[in-house]
Protein backbone atom coordinates (compact mmCIF):
# COMPACT_ATOMS: atom_id res chain seq x y z
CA UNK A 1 17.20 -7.19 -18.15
CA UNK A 2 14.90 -9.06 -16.30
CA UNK A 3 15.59 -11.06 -13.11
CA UNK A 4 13.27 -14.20 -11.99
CA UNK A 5 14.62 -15.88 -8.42
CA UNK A 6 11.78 -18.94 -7.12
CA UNK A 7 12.44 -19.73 -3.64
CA UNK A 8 11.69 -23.15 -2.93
CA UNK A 9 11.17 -22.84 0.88
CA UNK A 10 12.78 -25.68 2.97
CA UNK A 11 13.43 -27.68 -0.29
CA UNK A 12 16.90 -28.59 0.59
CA UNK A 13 18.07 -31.52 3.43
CA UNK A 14 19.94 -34.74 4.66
CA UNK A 15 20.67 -38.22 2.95
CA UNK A 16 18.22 -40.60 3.36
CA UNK A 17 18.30 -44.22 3.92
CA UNK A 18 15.04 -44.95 2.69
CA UNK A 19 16.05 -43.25 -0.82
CA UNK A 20 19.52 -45.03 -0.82
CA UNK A 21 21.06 -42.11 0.56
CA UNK A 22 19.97 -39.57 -1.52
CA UNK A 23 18.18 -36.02 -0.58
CA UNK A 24 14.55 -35.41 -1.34
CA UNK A 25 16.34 -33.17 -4.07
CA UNK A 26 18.52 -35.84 -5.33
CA UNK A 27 15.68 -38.40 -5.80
CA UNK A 28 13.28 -35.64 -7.38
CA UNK A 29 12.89 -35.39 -10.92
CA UNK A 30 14.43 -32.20 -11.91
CA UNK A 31 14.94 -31.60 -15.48
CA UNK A 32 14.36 -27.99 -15.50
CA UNK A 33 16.68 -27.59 -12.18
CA UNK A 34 19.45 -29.36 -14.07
CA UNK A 35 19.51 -27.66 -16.69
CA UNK A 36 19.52 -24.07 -15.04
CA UNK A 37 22.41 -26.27 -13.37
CA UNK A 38 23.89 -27.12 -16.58
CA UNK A 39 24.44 -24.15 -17.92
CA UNK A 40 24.88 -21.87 -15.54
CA UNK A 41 26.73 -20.98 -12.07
CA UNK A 42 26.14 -23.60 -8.90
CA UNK A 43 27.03 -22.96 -5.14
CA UNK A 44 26.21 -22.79 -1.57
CA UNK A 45 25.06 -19.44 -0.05
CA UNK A 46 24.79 -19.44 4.02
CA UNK A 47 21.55 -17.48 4.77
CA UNK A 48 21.23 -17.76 8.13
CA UNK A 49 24.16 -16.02 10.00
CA UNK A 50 26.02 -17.53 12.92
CA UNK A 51 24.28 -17.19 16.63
CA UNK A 52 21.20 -16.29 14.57
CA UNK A 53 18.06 -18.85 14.17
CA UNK A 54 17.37 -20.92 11.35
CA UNK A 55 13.70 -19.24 10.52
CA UNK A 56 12.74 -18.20 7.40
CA UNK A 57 12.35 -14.85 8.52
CA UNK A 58 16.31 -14.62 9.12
CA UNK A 59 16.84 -16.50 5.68
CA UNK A 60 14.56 -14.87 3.38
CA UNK A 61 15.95 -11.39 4.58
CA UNK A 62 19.07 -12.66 3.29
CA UNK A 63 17.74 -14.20 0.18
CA UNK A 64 16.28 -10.11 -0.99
CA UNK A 65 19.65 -9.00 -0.16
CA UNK A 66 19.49 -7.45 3.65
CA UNK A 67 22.07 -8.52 6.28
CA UNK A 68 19.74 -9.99 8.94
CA UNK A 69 22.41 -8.94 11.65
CA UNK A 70 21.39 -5.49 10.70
CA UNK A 71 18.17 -5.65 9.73
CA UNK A 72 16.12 -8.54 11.68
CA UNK A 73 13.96 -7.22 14.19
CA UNK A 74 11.89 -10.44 14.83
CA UNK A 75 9.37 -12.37 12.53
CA UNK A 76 5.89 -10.91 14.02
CA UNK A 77 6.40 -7.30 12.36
CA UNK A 78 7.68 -8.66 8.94
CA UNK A 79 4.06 -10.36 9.08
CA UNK A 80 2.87 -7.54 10.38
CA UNK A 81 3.77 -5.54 7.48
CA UNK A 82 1.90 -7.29 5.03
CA UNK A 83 -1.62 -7.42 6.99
CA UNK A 84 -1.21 -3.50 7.37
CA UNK A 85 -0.56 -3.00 11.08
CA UNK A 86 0.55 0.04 11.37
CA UNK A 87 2.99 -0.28 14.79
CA UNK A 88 3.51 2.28 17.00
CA UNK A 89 7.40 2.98 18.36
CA UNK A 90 7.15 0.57 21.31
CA UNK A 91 4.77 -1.72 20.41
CA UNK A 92 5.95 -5.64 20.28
CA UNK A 93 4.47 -8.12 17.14
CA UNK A 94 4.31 -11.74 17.67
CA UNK A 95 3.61 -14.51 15.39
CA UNK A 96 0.70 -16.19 17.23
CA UNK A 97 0.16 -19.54 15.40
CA UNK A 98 -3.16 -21.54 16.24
CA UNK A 99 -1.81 -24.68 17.83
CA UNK A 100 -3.66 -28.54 18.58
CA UNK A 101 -2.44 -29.41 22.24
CA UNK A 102 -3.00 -33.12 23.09
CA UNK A 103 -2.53 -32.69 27.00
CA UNK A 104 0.39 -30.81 27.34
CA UNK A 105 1.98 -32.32 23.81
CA UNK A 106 2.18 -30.28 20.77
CA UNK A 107 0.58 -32.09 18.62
CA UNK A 108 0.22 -30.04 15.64
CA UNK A 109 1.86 -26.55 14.79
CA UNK A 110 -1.02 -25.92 12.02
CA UNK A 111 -4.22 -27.21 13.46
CA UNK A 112 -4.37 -29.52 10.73
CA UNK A 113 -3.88 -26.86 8.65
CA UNK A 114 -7.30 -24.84 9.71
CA UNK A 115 -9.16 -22.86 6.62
CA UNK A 116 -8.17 -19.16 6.52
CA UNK A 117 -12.32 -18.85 7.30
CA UNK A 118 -12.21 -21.06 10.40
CA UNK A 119 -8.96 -18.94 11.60
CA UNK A 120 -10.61 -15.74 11.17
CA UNK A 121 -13.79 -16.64 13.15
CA UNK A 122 -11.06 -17.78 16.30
CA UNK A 123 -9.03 -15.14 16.00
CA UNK A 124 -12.28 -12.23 16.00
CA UNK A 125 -13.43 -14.48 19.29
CA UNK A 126 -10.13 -14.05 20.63
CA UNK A 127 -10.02 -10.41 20.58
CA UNK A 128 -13.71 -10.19 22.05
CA UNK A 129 -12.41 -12.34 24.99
CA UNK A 130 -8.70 -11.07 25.44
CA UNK A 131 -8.37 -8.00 24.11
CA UNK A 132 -7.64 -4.65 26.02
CA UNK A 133 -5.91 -1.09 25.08
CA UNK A 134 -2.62 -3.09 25.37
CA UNK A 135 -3.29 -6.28 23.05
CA UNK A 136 -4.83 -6.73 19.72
CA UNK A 137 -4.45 -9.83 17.81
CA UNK A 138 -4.84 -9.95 13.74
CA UNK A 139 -6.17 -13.07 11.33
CA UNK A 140 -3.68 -13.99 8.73
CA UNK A 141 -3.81 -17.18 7.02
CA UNK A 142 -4.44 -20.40 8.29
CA UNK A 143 -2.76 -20.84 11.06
CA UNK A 144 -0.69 -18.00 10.64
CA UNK A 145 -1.87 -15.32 12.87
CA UNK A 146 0.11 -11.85 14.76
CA UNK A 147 -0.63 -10.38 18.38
CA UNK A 148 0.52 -7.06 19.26
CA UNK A 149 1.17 -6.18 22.46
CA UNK A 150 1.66 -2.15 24.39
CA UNK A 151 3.83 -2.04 27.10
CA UNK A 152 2.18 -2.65 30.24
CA UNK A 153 1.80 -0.95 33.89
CA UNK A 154 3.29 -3.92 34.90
CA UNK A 155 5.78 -5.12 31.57
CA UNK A 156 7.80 -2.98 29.57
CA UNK A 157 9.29 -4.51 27.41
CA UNK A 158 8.57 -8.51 25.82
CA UNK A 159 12.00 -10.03 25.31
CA UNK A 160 10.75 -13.17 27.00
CA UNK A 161 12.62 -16.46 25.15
CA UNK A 162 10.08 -18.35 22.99
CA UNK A 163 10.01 -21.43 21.08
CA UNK A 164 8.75 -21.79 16.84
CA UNK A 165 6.08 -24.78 17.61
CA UNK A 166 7.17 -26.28 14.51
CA UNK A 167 10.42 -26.91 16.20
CA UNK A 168 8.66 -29.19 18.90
CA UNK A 169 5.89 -30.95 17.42
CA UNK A 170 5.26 -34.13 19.29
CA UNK A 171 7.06 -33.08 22.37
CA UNK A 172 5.76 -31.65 25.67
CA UNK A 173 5.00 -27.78 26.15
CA UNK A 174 6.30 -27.85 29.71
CA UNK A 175 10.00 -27.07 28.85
CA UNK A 176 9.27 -24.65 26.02
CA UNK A 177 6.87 -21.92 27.40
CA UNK A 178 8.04 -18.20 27.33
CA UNK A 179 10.54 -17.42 30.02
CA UNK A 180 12.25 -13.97 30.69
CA UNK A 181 10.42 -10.26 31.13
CA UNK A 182 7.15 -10.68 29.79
CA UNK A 183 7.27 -14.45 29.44
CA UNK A 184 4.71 -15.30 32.53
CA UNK A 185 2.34 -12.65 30.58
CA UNK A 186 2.47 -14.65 27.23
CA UNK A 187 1.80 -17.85 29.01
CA UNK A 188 -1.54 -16.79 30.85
CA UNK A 189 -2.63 -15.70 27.63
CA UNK A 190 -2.15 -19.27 25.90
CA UNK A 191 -3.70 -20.55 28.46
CA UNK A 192 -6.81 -18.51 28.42
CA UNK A 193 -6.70 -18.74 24.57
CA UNK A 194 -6.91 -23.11 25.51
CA UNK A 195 -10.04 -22.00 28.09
CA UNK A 196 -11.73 -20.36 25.34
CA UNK A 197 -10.74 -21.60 21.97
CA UNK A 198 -11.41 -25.46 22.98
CA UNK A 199 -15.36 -25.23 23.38
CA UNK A 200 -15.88 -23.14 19.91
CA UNK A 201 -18.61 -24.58 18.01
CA UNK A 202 -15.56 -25.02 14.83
CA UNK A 203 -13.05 -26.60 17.39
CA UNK A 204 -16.27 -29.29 17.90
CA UNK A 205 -17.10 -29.82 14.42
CA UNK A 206 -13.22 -30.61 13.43
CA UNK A 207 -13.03 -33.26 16.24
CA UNK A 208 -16.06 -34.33 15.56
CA UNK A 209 -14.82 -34.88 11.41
CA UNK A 210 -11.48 -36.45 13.16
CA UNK A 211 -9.62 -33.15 12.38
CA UNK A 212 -6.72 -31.50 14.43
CA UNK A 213 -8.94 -28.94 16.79
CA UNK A 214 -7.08 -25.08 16.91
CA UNK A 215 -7.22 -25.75 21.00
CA UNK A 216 -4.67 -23.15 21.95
CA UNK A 217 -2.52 -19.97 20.82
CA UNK A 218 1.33 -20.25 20.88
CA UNK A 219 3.61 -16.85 20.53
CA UNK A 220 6.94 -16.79 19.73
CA UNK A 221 8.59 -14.71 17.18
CA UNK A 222 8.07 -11.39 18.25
CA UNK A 223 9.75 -8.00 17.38
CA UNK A 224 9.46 -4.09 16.83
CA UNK A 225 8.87 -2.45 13.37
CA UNK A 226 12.23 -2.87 10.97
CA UNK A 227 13.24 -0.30 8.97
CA UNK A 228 14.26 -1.73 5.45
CA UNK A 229 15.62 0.25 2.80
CA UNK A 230 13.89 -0.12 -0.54
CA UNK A 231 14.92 -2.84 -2.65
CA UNK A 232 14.56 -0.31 -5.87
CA UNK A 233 17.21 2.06 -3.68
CA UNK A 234 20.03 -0.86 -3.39
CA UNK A 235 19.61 -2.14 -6.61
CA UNK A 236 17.87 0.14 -8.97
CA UNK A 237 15.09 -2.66 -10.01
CA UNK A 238 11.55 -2.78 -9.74
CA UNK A 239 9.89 -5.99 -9.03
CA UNK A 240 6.93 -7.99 -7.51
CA UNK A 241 6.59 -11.11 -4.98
CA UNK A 242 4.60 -13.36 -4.89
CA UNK A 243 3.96 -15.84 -1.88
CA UNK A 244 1.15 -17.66 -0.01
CA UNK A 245 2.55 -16.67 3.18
CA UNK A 246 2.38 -13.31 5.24
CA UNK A 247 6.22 -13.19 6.36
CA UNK A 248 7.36 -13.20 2.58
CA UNK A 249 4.73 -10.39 1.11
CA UNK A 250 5.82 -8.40 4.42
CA UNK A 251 9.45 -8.38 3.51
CA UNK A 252 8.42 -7.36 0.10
CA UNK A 253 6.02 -4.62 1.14
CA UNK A 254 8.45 -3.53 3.26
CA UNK A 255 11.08 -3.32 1.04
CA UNK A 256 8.67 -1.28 -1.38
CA UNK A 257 8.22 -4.37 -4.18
CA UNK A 258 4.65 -5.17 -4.95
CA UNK A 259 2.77 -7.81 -3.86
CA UNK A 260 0.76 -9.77 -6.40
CA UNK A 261 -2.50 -11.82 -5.01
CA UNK A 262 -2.92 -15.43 -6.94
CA UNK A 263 -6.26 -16.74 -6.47
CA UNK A 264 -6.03 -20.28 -4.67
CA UNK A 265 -2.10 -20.25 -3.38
CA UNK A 266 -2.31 -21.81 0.16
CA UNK A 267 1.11 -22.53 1.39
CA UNK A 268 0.31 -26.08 1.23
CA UNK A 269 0.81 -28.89 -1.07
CA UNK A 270 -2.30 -27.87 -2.61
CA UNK A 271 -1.70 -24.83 -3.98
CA UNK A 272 -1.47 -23.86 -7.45
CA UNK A 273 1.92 -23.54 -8.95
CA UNK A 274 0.96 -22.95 -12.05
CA UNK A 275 -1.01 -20.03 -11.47
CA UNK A 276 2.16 -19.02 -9.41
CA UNK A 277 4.28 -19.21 -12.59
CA UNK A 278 1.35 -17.48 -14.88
CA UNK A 279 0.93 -14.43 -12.53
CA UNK A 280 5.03 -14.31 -12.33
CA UNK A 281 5.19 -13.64 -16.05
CA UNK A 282 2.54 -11.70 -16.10
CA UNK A 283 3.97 -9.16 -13.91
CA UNK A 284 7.46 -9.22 -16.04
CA UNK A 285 5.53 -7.11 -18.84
CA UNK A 286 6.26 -3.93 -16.75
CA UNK A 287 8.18 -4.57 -13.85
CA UNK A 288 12.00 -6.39 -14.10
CA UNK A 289 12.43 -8.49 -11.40
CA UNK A 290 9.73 -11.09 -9.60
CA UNK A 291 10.51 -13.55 -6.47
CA UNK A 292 8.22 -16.46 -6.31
CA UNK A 293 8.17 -18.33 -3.55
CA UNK A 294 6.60 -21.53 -2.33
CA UNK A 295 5.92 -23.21 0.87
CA UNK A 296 5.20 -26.50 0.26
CA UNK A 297 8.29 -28.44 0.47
CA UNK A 298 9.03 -26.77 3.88
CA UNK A 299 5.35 -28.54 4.75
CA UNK A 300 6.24 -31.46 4.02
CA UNK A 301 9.84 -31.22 5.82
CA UNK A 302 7.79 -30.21 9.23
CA UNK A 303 5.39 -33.11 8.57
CA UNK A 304 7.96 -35.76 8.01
CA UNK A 305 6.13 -36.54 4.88
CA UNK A 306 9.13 -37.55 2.37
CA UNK A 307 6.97 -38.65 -0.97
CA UNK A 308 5.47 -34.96 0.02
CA UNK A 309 8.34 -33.55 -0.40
CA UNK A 310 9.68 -35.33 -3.42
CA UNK A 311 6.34 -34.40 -4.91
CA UNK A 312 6.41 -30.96 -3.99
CA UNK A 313 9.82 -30.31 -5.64
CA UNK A 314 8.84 -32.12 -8.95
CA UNK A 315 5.76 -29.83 -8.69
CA UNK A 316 8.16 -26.42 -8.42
CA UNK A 317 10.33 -28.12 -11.10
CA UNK A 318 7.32 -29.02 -13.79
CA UNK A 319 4.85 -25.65 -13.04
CA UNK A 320 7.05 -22.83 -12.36
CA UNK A 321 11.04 -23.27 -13.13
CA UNK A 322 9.51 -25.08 -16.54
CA UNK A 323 7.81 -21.62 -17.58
CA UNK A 324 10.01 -19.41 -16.66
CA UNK A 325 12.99 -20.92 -18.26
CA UNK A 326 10.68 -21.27 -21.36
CA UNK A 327 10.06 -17.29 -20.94
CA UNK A 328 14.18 -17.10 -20.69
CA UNK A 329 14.63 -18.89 -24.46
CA UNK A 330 11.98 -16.30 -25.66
CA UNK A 331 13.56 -13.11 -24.01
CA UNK A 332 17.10 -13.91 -23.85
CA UNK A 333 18.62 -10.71 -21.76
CA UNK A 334 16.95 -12.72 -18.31
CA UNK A 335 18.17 -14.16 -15.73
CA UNK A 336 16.91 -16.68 -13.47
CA UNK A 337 17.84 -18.14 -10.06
CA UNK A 338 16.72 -21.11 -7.78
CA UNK A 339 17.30 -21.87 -4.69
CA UNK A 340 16.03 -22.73 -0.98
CA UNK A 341 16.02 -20.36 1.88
CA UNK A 342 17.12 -23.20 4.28
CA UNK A 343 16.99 -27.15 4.81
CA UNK A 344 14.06 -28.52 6.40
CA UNK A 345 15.13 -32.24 6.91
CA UNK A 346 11.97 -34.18 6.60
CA UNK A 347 14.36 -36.22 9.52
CA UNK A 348 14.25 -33.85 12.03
CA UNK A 349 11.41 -31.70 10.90
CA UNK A 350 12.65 -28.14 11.37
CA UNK A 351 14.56 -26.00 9.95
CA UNK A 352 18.53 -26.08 10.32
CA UNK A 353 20.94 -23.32 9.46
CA UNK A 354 23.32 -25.55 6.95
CA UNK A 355 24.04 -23.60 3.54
CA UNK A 356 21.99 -24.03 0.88
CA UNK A 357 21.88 -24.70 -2.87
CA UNK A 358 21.56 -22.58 -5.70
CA UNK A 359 22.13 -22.54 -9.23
CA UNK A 360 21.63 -19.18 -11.47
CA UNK A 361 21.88 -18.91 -15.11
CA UNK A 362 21.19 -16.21 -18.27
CA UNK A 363 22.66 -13.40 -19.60
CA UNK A 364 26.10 -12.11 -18.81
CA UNK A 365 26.01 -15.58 -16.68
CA UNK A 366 29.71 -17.78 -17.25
CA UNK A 367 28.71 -21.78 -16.64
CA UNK A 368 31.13 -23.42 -14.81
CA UNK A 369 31.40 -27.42 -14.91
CA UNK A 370 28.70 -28.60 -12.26
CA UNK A 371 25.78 -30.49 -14.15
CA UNK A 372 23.39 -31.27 -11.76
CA UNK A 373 21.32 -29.30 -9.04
CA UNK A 374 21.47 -30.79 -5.46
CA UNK A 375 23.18 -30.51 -1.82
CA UNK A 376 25.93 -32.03 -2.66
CA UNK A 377 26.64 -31.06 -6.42
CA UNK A 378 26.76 -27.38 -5.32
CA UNK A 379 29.91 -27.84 -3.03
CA UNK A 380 31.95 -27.97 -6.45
CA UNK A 381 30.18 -25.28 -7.73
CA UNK A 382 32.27 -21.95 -8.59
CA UNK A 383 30.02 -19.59 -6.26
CA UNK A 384 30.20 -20.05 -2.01
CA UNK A 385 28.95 -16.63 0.27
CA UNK A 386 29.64 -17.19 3.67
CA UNK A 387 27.17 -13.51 3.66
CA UNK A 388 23.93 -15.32 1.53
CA UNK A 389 22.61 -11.74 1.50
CA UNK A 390 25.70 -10.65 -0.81
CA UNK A 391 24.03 -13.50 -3.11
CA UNK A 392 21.35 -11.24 -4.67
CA UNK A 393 23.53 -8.33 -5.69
CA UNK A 394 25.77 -11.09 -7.51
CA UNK A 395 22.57 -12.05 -9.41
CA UNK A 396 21.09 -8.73 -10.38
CA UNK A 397 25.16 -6.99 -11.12
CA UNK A 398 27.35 -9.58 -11.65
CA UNK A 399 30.03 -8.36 -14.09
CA UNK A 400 30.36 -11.39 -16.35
CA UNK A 401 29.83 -10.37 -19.95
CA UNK A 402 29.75 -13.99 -21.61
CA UNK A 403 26.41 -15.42 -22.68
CA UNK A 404 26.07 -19.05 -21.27
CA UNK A 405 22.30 -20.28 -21.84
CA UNK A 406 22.84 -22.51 -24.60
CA UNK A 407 18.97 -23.04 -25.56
């Protein structure tokens, strides 16, 4: 059997006025979602736990089948994982994300989105400037960056309170700085990170071209290392990921799945499904199972950028869910499953922690009546875990025997 799950990051959301109260999901062209739909299982799966926050590290943990509440350390060492840190016992991982400040507004979680180059060049400075035998920081991709952090003469331990900057883009830093033990630490370092990032020759040159300068550090996220048990251990499969984005290859490297590199992925709207899709299948000639996941509508849901998102979905729907389910006609004894890790309401432009979406189909697979993929199609669906993370091990062992893909 062989077992393909795309994760279409932050795809799902709210109605919308401007699309006559639709979702982004809704108003998306979706053939290939409809049909998996169609003729297969729909339902609602909550991946992000109660008292926990709606991040995608807490909802993709759920998505490969780990409780969070036993498993989630923090985001920073999931990251961590995949840029091969190796932690010591006591050592704290934060996600250190170069930030635009516009006085003391954030004014962009991404930097415009910096090159991976550019990053790298700030992030080296950075540890010339600021780091000692208790910090190191680590370039990951685009803005997407780690610090980790010793205990200190003077700190011990780093469970200071801090803030995703994605949550409070176009708001003022002032109320959202690191507080608790270690907090006053983390903020002296932002600030020397402003000091020194702001008059980089790069940081010039993007201002210069009218483009969001990387003016400042923010941490948040941070953690010790996890322990996961291997994916292959809970489920006896073998698979691959494949992502654009640190957090997500972590997870898998952690859980012992390999990671698959696809030439010119970016997280962005740019990036190249299709290659995403090719490599996927590619990796299905000796391994059984393969997670694809993409970023892009999630972008677009932090940006506020509707038509982004609409695009971005039809994108996922045309490139990848198109060839795979093509791949399912041809194999037959496959299964595959869609679904977002959590809504990113292009309204509010963070994450929430409302269940989300997902329809499965294939072998062994019963359909029940639903017809359509969205929000609110999936609340008649015959599937709802209140524990997403019990989701997985319905899709790799459910016991249904009937045949339901009707290609």
């Amino acid at each position: 059997m062989k077992y393909i799950v795309i994760v279409a990051d932050g795809m799902a959301d709210y109605p919308i006025d401007e699309l006559d109260g639709k979702t982004p999901l809704e108003a998306a062209k979706t053939p290939n979602m409809d049909f998996i739909a169609r003729n297969g299982v729909v339902g609602q799966a909550n991946m992000v736990p109660k008292n926990m926050p709606p991040g995608s590290d807490v909802a993709n943990l759920s998505i490969f089948g780990y409780d969070p509440k036993q498993y989630y350390t923090g985001r920073g060492p999931l990251e961590a994982a995949n840029l091969g840190v190796k932690l010591g016992k006591d050592e704290v991982v934060f996600r250190c994300n170069l930030v635009t400040i516009a006085g003391d507004i954030m004014s962009d979680y991404s930097s415009g989105h910096i090159s991976t180059d550019e990053a790298g060049v700030l992030i080296e400075l950075l540890n010339k400037r600021l780091a000692t035998k208790f910090i190191r920081f680590y370039p990951g991709t685009s803005y997407r960056h780690i610090m980790c952090v010793k205990p200190t003469p003077k700190y011990s331990e780093f469970t200071a309170r801090c803030t995703p900057p994605h949550d409070i883009t176009g708001k003022s830093i002032a109320e959202y700085l690191p507080s608790g033990e270690g907090g006053q630490f983390l903020i002296d370092l932002m600030k020397m990170s402003n000091n020194i990032l702001m008059r980089h020759e790069i940081n010039q040159v993007r201002v210069d071209l009218g483009e969001n300068p990387a003016n400042m550090i923010w941490l948040w996220g941070q953690g010790k290392k996890p322990d996961l048990p291997k994916f292959y251990s809970k489920y006896k499969v073998k698979g691959s990921v494949i992502s654009a984005v640190d957090l997500l290859k972590g997870i898998g490297r952690l859980a012992g799945l390999d990671i698959i590199d696809v030439p010119n992925i970016t997280g962005y709207y740019d990036t190249d499904y299709k290659a995403k899709a090719e490599y996927g299948l590619r990796s299905l000639e000796d391994k059984d199972f393969i997670l694809v996941h993409i970023e892009a509508p999630d972008e677009a849901g932090h940006n506020g950028d509707l038509r982004e998102k609409i695009t971005a979905i039809e994108n996922i729907d045309r490139e990848v869910v198109s060839r795979f389910l093509r791949y399912v006609e041809k194999k037959e004894d496959a299964r595959i499953l869609i679904l977002p890790d959590h809504p990113t309401p292009v309204k509010i432009k963070t994450h929430t922690a409302d269940a989300v979406c997902f329809a499965m189909c294939g072998e062994g697979i019963m359909a029940d009546s639903v017809q359509s993929y969205s929000e609110y199609t999936s609340k008649s669906g015959s599937l709802n875990f209140k524990e997403g993370h019990k989701l997985m091990n319905e899709f790799l062992n459910t016991g249904n025997s009937k045949l339901c893909l009707n290609l």
